[in-house]
Protein backbone atom coordinates (compact mmCIF):
# COMPACT_ATOMS: atom_id res chain seq x y z
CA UNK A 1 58.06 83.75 36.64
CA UNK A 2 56.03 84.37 33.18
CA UNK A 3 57.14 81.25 31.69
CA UNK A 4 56.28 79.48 34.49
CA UNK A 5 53.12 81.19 34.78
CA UNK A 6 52.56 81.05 31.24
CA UNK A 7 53.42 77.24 31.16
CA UNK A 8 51.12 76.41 34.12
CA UNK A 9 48.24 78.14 33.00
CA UNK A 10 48.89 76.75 28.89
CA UNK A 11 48.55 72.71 31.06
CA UNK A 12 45.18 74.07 33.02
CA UNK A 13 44.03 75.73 29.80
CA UNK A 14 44.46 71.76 27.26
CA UNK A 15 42.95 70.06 29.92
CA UNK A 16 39.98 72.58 30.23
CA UNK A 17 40.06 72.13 26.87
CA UNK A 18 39.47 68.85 26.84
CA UNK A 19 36.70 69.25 29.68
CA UNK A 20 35.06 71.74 27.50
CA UNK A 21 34.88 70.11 24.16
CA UNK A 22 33.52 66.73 25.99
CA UNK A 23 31.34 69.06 27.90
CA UNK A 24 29.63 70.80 24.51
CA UNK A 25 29.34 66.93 23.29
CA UNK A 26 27.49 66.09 27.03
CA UNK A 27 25.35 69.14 25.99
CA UNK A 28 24.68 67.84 22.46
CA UNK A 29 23.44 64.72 23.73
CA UNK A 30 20.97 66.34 26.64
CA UNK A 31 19.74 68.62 23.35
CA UNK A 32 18.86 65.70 21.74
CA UNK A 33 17.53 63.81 24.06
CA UNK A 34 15.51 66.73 25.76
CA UNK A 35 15.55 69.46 23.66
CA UNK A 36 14.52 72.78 25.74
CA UNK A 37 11.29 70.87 27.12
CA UNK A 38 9.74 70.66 30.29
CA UNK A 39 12.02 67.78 31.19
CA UNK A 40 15.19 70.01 30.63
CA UNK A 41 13.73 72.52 32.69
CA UNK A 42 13.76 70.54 35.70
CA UNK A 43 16.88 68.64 34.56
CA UNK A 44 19.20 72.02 34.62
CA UNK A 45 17.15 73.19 37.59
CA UNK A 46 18.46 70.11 39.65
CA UNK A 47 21.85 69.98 38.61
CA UNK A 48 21.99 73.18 39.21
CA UNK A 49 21.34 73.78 43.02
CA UNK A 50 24.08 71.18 44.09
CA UNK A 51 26.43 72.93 41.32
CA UNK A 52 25.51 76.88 43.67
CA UNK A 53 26.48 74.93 46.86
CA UNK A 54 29.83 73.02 45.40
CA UNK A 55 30.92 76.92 44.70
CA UNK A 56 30.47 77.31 48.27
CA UNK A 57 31.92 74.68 49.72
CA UNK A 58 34.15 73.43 47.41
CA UNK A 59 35.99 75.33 44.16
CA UNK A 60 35.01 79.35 45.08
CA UNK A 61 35.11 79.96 48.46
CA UNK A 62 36.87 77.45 50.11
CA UNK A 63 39.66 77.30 47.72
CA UNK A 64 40.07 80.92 48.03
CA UNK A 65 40.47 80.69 51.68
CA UNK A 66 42.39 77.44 51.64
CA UNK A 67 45.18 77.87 48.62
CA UNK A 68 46.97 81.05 50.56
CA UNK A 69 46.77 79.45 54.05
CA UNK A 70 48.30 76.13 52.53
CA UNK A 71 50.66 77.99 50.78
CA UNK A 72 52.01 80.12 54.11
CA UNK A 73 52.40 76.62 55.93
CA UNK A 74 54.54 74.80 53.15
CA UNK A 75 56.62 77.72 52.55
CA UNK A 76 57.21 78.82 56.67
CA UNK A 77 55.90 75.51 58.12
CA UNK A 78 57.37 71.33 57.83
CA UNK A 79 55.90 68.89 55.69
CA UNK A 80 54.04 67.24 59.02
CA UNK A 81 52.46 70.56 59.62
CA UNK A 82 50.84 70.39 55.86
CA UNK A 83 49.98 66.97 56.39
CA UNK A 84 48.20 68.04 59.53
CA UNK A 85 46.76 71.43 58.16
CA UNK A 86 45.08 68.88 55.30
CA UNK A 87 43.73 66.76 57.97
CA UNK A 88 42.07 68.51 60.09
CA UNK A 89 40.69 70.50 57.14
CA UNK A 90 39.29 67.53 55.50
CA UNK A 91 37.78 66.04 58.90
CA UNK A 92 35.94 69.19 59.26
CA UNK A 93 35.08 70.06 56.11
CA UNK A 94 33.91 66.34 55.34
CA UNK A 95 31.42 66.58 58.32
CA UNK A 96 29.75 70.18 57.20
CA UNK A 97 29.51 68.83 53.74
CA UNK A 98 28.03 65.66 55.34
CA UNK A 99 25.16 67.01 56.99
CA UNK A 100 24.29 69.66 53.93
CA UNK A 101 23.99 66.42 51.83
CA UNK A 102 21.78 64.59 53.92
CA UNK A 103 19.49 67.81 54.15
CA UNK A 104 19.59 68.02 50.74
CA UNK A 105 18.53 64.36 50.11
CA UNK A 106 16.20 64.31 52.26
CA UNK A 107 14.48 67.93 51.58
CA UNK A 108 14.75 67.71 48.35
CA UNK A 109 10.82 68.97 47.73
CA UNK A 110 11.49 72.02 49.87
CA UNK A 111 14.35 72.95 47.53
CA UNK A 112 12.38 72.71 44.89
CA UNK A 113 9.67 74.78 45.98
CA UNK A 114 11.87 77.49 47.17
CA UNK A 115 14.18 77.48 43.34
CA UNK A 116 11.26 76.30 41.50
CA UNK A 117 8.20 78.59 43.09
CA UNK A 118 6.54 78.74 39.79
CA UNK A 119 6.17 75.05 39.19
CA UNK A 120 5.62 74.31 43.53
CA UNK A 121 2.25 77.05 43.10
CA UNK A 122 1.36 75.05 39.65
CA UNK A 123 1.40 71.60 41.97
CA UNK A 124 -0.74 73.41 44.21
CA UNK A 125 -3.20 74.21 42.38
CA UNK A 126 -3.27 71.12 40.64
CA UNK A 127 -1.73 72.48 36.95
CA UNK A 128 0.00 70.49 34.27
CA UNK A 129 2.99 72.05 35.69
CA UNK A 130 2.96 71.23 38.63
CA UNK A 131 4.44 67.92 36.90
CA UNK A 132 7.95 69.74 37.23
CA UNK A 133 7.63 70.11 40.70
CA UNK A 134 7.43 66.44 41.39
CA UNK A 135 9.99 65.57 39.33
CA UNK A 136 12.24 68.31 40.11
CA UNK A 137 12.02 66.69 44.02
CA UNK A 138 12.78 63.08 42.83
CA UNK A 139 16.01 64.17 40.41
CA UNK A 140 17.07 66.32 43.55
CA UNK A 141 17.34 62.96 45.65
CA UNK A 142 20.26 61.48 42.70
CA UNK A 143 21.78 64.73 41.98
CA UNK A 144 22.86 66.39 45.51
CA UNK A 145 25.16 63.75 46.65
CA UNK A 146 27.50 65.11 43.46
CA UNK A 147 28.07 68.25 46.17
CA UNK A 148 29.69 65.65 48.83
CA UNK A 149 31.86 63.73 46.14
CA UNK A 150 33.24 67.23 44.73
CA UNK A 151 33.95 69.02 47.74
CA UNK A 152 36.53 66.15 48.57
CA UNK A 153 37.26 66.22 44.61
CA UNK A 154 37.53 70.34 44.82
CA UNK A 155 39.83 69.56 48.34
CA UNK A 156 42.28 67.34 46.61
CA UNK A 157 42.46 70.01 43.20
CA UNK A 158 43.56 72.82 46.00
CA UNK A 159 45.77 70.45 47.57
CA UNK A 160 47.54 69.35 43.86
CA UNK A 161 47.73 72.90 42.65
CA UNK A 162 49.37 74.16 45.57
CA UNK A 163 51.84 72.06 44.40
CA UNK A 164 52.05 73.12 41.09
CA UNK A 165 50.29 70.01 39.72
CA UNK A 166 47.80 71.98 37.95
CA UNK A 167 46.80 69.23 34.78
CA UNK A 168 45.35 66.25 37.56
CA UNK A 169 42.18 69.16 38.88
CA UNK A 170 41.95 70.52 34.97
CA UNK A 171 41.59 67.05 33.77
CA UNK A 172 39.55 65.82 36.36
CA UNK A 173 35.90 67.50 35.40
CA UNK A 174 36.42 65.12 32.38
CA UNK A 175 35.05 61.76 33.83
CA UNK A 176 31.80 63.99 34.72
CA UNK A 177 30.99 64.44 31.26
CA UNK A 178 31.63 60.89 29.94
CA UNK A 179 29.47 59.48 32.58
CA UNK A 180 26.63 62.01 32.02
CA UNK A 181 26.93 61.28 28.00
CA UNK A 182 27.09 57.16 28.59
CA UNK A 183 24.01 57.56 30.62
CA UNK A 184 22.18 59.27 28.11
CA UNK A 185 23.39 57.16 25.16
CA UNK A 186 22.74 53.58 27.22
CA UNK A 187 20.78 54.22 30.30
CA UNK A 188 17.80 56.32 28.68
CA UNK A 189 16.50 54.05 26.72
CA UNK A 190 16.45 51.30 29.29
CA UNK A 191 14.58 53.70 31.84
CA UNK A 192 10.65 55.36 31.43
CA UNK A 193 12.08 58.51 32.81
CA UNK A 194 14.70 58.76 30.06
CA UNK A 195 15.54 61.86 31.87
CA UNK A 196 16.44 60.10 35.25
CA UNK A 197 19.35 58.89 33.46
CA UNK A 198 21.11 62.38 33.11
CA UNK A 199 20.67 62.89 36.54
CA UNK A 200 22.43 59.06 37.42
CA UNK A 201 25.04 60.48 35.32
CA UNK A 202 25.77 63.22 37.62
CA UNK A 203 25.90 61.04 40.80
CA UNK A 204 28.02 58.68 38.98
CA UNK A 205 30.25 61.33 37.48
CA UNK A 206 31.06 63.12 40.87
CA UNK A 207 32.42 59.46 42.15
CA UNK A 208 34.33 58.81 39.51
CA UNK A 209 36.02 62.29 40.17
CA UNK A 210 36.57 61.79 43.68
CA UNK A 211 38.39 58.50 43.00
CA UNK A 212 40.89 59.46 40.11
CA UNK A 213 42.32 62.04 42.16
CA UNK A 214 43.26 59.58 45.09
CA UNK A 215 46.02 57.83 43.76
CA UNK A 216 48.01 61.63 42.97
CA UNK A 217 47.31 62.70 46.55
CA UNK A 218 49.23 59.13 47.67
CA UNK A 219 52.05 59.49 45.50
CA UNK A 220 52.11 63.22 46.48
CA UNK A 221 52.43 62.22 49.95
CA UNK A 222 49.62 64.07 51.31
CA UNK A 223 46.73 61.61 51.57
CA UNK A 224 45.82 61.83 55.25
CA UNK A 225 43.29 60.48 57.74
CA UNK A 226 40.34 63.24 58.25
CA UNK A 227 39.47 64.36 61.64
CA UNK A 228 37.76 66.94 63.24
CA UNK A 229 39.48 70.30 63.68
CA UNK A 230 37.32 73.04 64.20
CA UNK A 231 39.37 74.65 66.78
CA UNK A 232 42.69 73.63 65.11
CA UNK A 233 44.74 77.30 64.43
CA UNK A 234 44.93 76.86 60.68
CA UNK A 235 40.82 75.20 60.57
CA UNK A 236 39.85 78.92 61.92
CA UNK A 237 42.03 80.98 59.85
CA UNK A 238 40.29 78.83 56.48
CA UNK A 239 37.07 79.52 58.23
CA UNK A 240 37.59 83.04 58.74
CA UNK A 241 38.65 83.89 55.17
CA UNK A 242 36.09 81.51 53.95
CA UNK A 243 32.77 82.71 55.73
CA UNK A 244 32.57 85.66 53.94
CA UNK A 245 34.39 84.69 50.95
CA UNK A 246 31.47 82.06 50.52
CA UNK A 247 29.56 84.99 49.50
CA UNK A 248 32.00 86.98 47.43
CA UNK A 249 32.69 84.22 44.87
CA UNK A 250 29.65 82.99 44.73
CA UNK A 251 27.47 86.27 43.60
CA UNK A 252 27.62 85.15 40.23
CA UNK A 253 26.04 81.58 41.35
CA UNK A 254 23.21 83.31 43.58
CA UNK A 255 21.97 85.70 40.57
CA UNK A 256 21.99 82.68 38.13
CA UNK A 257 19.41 80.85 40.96
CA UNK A 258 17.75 83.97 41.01
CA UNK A 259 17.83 84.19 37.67
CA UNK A 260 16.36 80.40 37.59
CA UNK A 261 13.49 81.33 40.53
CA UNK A 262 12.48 84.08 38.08
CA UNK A 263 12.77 81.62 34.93
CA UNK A 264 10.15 79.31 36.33
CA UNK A 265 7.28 81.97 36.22
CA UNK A 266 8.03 82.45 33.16
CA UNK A 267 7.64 80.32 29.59
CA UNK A 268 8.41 76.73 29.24
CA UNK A 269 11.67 76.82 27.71
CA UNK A 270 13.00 79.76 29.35
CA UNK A 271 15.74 78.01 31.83
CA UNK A 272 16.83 75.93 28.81
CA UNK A 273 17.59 78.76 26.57
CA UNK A 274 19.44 80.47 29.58
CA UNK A 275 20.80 76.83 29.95
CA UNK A 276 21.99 76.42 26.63
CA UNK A 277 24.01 80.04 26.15
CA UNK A 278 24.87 79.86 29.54
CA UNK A 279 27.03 76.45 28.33
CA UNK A 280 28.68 78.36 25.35
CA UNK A 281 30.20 81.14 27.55
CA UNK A 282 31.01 78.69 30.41
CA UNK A 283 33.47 76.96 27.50
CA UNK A 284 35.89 80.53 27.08
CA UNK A 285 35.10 81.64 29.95
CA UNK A 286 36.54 78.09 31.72
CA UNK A 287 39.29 77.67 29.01
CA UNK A 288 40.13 80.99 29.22
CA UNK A 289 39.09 82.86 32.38
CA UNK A 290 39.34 80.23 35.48
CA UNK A 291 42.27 78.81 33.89
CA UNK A 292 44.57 81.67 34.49
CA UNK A 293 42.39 82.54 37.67
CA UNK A 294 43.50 79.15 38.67
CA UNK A 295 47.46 79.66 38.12
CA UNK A 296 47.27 83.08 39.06
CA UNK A 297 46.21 82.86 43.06
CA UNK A 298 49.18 80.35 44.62
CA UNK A 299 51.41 82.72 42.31
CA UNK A 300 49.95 85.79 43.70
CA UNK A 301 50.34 83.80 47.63
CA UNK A 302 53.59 83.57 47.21
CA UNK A 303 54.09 87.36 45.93
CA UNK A 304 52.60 88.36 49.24
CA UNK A 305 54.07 85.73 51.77
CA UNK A 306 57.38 87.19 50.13
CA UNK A 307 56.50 90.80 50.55
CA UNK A 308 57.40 91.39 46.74
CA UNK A 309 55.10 93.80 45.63
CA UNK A 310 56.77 94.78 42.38
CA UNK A 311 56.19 91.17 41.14
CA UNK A 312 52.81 90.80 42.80
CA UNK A 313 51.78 93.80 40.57
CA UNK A 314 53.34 92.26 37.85
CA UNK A 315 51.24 89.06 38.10
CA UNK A 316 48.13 90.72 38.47
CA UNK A 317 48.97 92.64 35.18
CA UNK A 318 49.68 89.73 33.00
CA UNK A 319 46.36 88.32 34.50
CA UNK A 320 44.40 91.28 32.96
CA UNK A 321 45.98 91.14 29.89
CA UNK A 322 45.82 88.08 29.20
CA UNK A 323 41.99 87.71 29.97
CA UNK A 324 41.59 91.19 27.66
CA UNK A 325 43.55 89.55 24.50
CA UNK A 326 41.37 86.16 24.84
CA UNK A 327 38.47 87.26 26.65
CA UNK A 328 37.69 90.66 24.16
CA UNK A 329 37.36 88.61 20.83
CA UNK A 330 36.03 85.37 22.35
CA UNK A 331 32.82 88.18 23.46
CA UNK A 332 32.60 89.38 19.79
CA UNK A 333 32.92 85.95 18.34
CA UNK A 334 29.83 84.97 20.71
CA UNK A 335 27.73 88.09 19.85
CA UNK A 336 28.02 87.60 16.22
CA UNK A 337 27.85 83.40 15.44
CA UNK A 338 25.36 82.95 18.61
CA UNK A 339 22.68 81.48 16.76
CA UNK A 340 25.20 79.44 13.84
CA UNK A 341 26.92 78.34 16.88
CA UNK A 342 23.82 76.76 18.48
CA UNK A 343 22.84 75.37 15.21
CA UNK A 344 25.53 73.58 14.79
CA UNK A 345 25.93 71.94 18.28
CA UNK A 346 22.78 71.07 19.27
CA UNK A 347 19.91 71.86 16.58
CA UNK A 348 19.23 67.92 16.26
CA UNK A 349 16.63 65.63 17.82
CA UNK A 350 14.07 67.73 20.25
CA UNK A 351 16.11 71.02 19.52
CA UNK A 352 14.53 73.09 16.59
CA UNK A 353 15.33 75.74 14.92
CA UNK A 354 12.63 78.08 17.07
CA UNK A 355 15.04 77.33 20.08
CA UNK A 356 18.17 77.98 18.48
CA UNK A 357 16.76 81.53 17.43
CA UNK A 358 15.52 82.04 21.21
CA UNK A 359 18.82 81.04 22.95
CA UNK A 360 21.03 83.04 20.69
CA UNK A 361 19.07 85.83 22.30
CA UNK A 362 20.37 85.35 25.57
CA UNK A 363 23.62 84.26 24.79
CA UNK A 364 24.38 87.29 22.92
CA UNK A 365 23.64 89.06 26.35
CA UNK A 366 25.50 87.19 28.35
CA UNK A 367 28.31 87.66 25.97
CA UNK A 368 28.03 90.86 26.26
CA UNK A 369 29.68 89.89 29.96
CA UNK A 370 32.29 87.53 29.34
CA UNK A 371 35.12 89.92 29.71
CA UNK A 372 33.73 91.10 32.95
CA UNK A 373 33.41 87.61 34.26
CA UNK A 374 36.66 86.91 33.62
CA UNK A 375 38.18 90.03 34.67
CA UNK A 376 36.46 88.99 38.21
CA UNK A 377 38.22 85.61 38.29
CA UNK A 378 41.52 87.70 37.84
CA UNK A 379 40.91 90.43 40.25
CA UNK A 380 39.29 88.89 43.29
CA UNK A 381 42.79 86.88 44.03
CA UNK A 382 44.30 89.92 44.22
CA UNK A 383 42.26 90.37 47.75
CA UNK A 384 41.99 86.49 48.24
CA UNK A 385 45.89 85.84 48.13
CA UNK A 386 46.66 89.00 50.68
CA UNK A 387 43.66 86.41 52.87
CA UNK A 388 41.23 90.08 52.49
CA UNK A 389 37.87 88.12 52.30
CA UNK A 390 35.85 91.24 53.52
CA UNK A 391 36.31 93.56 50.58
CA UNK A 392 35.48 91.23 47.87
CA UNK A 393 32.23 90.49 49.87
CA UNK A 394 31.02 93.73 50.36
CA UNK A 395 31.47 94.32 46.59
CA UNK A 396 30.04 91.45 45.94
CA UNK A 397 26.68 92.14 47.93
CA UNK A 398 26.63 95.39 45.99
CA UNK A 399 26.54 93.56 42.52
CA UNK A 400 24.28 90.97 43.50
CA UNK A 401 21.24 94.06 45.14
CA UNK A 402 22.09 95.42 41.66
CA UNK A 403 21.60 92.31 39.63
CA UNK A 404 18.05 91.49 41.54
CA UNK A 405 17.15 95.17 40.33
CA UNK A 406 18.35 94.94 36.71
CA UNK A 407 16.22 91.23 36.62
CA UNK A 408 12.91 93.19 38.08
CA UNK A 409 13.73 96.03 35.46
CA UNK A 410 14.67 94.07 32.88
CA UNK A 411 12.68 90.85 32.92
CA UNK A 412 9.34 92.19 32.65
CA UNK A 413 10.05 94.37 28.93
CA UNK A 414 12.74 91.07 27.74
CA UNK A 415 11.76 88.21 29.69
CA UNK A 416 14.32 85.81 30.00
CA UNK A 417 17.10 87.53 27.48
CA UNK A 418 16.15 90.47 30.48
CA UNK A 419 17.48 88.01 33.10
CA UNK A 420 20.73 87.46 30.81
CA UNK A 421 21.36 91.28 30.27
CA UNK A 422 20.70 91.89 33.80
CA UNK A 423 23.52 89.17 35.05
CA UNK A 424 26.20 90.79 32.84
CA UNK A 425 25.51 93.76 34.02
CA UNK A 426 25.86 93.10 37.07
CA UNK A 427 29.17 90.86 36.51
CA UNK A 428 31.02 94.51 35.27
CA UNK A 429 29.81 96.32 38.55
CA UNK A 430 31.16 93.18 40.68
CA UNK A 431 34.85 93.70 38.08
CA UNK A 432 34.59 97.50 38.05
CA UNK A 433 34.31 97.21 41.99
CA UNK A 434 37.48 94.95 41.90
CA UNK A 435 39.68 97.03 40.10
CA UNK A 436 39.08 100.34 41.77
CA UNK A 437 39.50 98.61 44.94
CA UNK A 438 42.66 97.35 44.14
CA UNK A 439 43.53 100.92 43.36
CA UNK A 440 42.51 102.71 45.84
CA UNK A 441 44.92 100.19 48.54
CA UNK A 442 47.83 101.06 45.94
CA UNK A 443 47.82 97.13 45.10
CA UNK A 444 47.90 97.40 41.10
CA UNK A 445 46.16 99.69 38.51
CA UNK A 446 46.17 99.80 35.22
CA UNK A 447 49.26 101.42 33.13
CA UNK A 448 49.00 103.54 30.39
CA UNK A 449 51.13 101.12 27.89
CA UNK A 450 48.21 98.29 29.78
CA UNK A 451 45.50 100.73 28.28
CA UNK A 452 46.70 101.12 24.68
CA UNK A 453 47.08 97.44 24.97
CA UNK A 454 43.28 96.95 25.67
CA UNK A 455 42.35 99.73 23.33
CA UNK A 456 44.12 97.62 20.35
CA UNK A 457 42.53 94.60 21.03
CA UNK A 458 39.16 96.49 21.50
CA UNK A 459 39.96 97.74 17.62
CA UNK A 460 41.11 94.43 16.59
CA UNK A 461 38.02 92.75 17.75
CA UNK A 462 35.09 95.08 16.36
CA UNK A 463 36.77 94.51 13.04
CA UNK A 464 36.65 91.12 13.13
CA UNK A 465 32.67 90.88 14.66
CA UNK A 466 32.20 93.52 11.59
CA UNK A 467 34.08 90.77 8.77
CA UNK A 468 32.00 87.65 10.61
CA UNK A 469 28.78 89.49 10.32
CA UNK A 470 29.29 90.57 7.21
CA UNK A 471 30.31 87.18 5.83
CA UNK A 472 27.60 84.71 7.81
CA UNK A 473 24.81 83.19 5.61
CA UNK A 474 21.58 84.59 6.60
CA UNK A 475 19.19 82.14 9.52
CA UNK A 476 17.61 80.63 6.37
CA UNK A 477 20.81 79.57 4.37
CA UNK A 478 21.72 78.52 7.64
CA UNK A 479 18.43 76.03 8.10
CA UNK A 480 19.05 74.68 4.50
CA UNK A 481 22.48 73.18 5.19
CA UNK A 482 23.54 69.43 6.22
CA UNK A 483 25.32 69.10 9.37
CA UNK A 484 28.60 68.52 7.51
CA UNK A 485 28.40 72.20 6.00
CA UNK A 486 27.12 74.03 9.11
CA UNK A 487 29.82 72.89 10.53
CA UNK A 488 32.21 73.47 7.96
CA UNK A 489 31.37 76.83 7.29
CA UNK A 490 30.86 77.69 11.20
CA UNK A 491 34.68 76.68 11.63
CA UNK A 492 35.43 78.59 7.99
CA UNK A 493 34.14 81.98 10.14
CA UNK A 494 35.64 81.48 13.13
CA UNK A 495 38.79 80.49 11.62
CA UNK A 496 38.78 83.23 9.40
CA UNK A 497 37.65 85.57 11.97
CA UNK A 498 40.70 84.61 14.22
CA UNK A 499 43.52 85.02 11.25
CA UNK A 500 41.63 88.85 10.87
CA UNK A 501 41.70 89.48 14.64
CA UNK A 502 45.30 88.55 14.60
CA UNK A 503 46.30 90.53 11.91
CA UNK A 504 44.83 93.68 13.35
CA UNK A 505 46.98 93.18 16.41
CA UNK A 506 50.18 93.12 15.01
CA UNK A 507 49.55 95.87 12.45
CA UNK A 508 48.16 98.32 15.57
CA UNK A 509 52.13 96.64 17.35
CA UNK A 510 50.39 93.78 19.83
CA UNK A 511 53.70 91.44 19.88
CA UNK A 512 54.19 88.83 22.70
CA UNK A 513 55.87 90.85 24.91
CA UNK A 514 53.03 92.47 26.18
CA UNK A 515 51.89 89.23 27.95
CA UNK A 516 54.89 88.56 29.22
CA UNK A 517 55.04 90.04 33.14
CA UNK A 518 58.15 91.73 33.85
C-alpha cells in the first residue's frame, strides 16, 4: 500500500510539476506584460472569482463528496451502476453549473461591485479608479465561462482518479497555462486592451481542458450521456456530503476574496503583490500538498469501505509526514529567498525592483502558512473519506470568523502583508481544528516516534534558513546582477540549501522508512 501510494502520488506530483513550472513561466509573462499595475489588479481580481466558485463546484467540494461515493459503488456496486451514478451526476451537476454561468455572464458588474467595492464607490463618484470597475465587469464576461468548462474538466479528474489514473487530471491544468502565455505573447499586441488577451487565455484554456480529458473517459469506458438526477439515490447522497462540504474546503478561497474585497480599498498594487506570493506558495503547496491530498482520499475510501482502521491510520500518518518533510523546508526556503525568488522570475518589463521588495513582504507571511495549508489538504479526507462533511464545516466556519478578525486587526497596522499574516493564521486554526478532531473520534493522532520525526525536520530546516540567509547577497548585489547570474546563484542557494537540509536529517537518523506507512 506505500509503494503504491508512494508511486501514485510521485505521477500526480511530475505532472504538477510540470503545471507548476509552466505556471511560474504564465506568471512571468503577465509580470511583464502588466507588472503589479492597475490592469493586474483587475486581471487577478477576475480570474479570480470564477477560480472561488470552480472550488465549489468542481475540485474542493464536489470531489470530496463525489470520490468516496464513487468509490462505495465500484467496489459494492456493477460497472452499469457507475456508469449510471456518473450520469446522473453529470446531468445534474451540468445544469447547476449552467445557470451559475449564465448569472455570472450576465451580472458580471454586480460581481464586481460586490469583490471590487473599492473601485465600484471610485466609479461612483466619478474617480480615476473607477476605471477598474469597468473593466473588471467586461473581463468578468470572458473569464466566468472557465467555471462551466472545469467543473466538467474537475468531473472527469474525479472520475480518472477513482480509477487510479492519477497523471491525465495532474497533467491536465497544463493546456491552461500555454493558452494564457500564447495569448499574451501573440494576442496582446494585436488587441488595445493588451490585457483582454490574458483573460481570452483563460476562456480558451478551460476548453482546451475540458476536451483532452474526453478521449481517457472513452477508452475508460465511462463517458456517458448526462441527465438529470436530482432525486437519483447516489445524486442526494453527493449532495448531502457536498452542501456543507462546499463550505469546508473552500474557507481558504472565501478569506483570499475577502482578502481581495479588503485589497481594493487599499493601494494600487496591493492585490498584485498578494497575487504574486500567493503564486510562489501555490507551486509547493500544489506539487507538494494537493498532490498527496489527491492520492490520499480514494486510498483513505477504501480504508473505510473495508473497515480497516489500522491501515486507515496508517495512511493518514504517511500523509502528515510526508507534507512535514516537504512542506517544513519548502516554508523556510520561502521565508528566506522571498524577494531573490521574485527577482528572478518576474523582475522584468513593468515589474521593478520596488515591487519585488513589496511582494516578498507578503509572501514571507504567507509562508509562514504553508505547512498548515498543507496539513489541511491531508487532514480534511480523513472526515471526507468516512462521507463526515459536517465536522470539517463547522471548523471551517470557525477559521474563516477568525481570519475576517485577524484581517480587521491586522490590516489596518500592515496593510496588505496584514491580510497575508492574517490568512495563515487562520489556515493553522482550520489544521489545528483538523487534527484534534480526528483525535478526539479515536481516528488517528500523532505518535511519539511521528513527533521526533517532525521535531528533526523542524531542526533540519532552521539550519538550513540560517546557512541561506547567511550566504544570500544583500537586495543591492542582488539589483546589480544579469538575469543569467540571479538565476544562477538563486539555484546555487537553493541547491545548496537542500544538500544542508538533507544532511541534517540523516545525521539527527531521518532514513526512508519513516515515510513508508506500515
Amino acid at each position: 500500500m506505500s509503494k503504491q501510494l508512494m508511486r501514485s502520488g510521485a505521477v500526480v506530483s511530475a505532472m504538477t510539476l510540470i503545471s507548476r513550472v509552466l505556471g511560474l513561466v504564465r506568471d512571468v509573462v503577465v509580470a511583464n506584460l502588466m507588472g503589479a499595475g492597475a490592469a493586474a489588479d483587475v486581471f487577478f481580481l477576475a480570474n479570480k472569482i470564477p477560480n472561488f466558485l470552480r472550488r465549489l463546484f468542481a475540485e474542493g467540494a464536489f470531489a470530496q463528496a463525489f470520490v468516496p461515493v464513487l468509490t462505495e459503488y465500484r467496489h459494492q456496486g456493477s460497472d452499469d451502476e457507475v456508469r449510471h451514478l456518473i450520469a446522473k451526476v453529470s446531468g445534474t451537476l451540468g445544469t447547476l453549473v449552467t445557470l451559475v454561468t449564465l448569472f455570472g455572464v450576465l451580472a458580471s458588474p454586480l460581481l464586481a461591485a460586490l469583490f471590487g467595492t473599492g473601485w465600484f464607490v471610485a466609479w461612483l463618484n466619478d474617480e480615476p479608479a473607477g476605471e477598474k470597475f469597468v473593466l473588471a465587469s467586461l473581463m468578468l464576461k470572458i473569464t466566468f465561462p472557465y467555471l462551466w468548462f472545469i467543473t466538467f474538466t474537475a468531473l472527469s479528474g474525479a472520475i480518472l482518479n477513482t480509477l487510479g489514473r492519477f497523471a491525465v487530471a495532474a497533467f491536465t491544468p497544463v493546456f491552461l497555462n500555454i493558452a494564457i502565455i500564447g495569448c499574451a505573447l501573440w494576442l496582446a499586441p494585436q488587441l488595445a486592451r493588451p490585457e483582454l488577451a490574458l483573460a481570452w487565455g483563460v476562456f480558451i484554456g478551460g476548453l482546451i481542458q475540458f476536451l483532452f480529458q474526453i478521449p481517457f473517459l472513452v477508452r475508460a469506458r465511462v463517458l456517458v450521456r448526462p441527465s438529470w438526477g436530482w432525486n437519483d439515490d447516489g445524486v442526494k447522497r453527493i449532495r448531502t456530503l457536498m452542501l456543507p462540504a462546499m463550505f469546508g474546503v473552500s474557507v481558504s478561497q472565501i478569506n483570499l476574496l475577502f482578502d481581495t474585497f479588503i485589497a481594493s480599498f487599499l493601494m494600487t498594487g496591493s492585490i498584485s503583490w498578494l497575487y504574486y506570493s500567493d503564486r510562489l506558495l501555490e507551486f509547493p503547496l500544489g506539487l507538494f500538498g494537493i498532490a498527496i491530498a489527491t492520492v490520499i482520499l480514494p486510498a483513505l475510501s477504501r480504508k473505510h469501505v473495508d473497515a480497516n482502521g489500522g491501515e486507515f491510520a496508517s495512511t493518514m500518518d504517511w500523509g502528515v509526514r510526508s507534507v512535514v518533510v516537504l512542506g517544513v523546508p519548502a516554508a523556510a526556503g520561502l521565508i528566506a529567498l522571498a524577494q531573490p525568488m521574485l527577482m528572478v522570475l518576474f523582475m522584468r518589463g513593468e515589474f521593478s525592483v520596488a515591487d519585488s521588495q513589496m511582494a516578498s513582504y507578503s509572501l514571507m507571511a504567507y509562508g509562514s502558512g504553508l505547512l498548515s495549508f498543507m496539513l489541511v489538504k491531508v487532514l480534511a479526507p480523513g472526515y471526507y473519506s468516512r462521507q463526515d462533511t459536517k465536522t470539517p464545516v463547522r471548523y471551517g466556519i470557525i477559521a474563516m470568523v477568525s481570519n475576517m478578525g485577524f484581517n480587521i486587526l491586522l490590516a489596518i497596522p500592515f496593510g496588505y502583508v496584514g491580510l497575508a499574516m492574517a490568512t495563515a493564521a487562520s489556515a493553522t486554526l482550520n489544521a489545528a481544528l483538523l487534527y484534534f478532531g480526528l483525535r478526539q473520534q479515536g481516528v488517528y493522532r500523532l505518535s511519539a516516534e511521528t513527533l521526533g520525526f517532525v521535531a528533526r525536520v523542524l531542526l533540519a530546516a532552521v539550519v538550513m534558513a540560517a546557512t541561506l540567509l547567511n550566504f544570500s547577497p544583500a537586495e543591492s548585489l542582488w539589483v546589480a546582477m544579469t538575469l543569467a547570474e540571479r538565476g544562477l546563484t538563486l539555484t546555487a542557494l537553493i541547491g545548496g540549501g537542500g544538500l544542508i537540509y538533507l544532511a541534517v536529517l540523516v545525521v539527527t537518523g531521518i532514513r526512508p522508512r519513516h515515510l513508508r506507512a506500515a
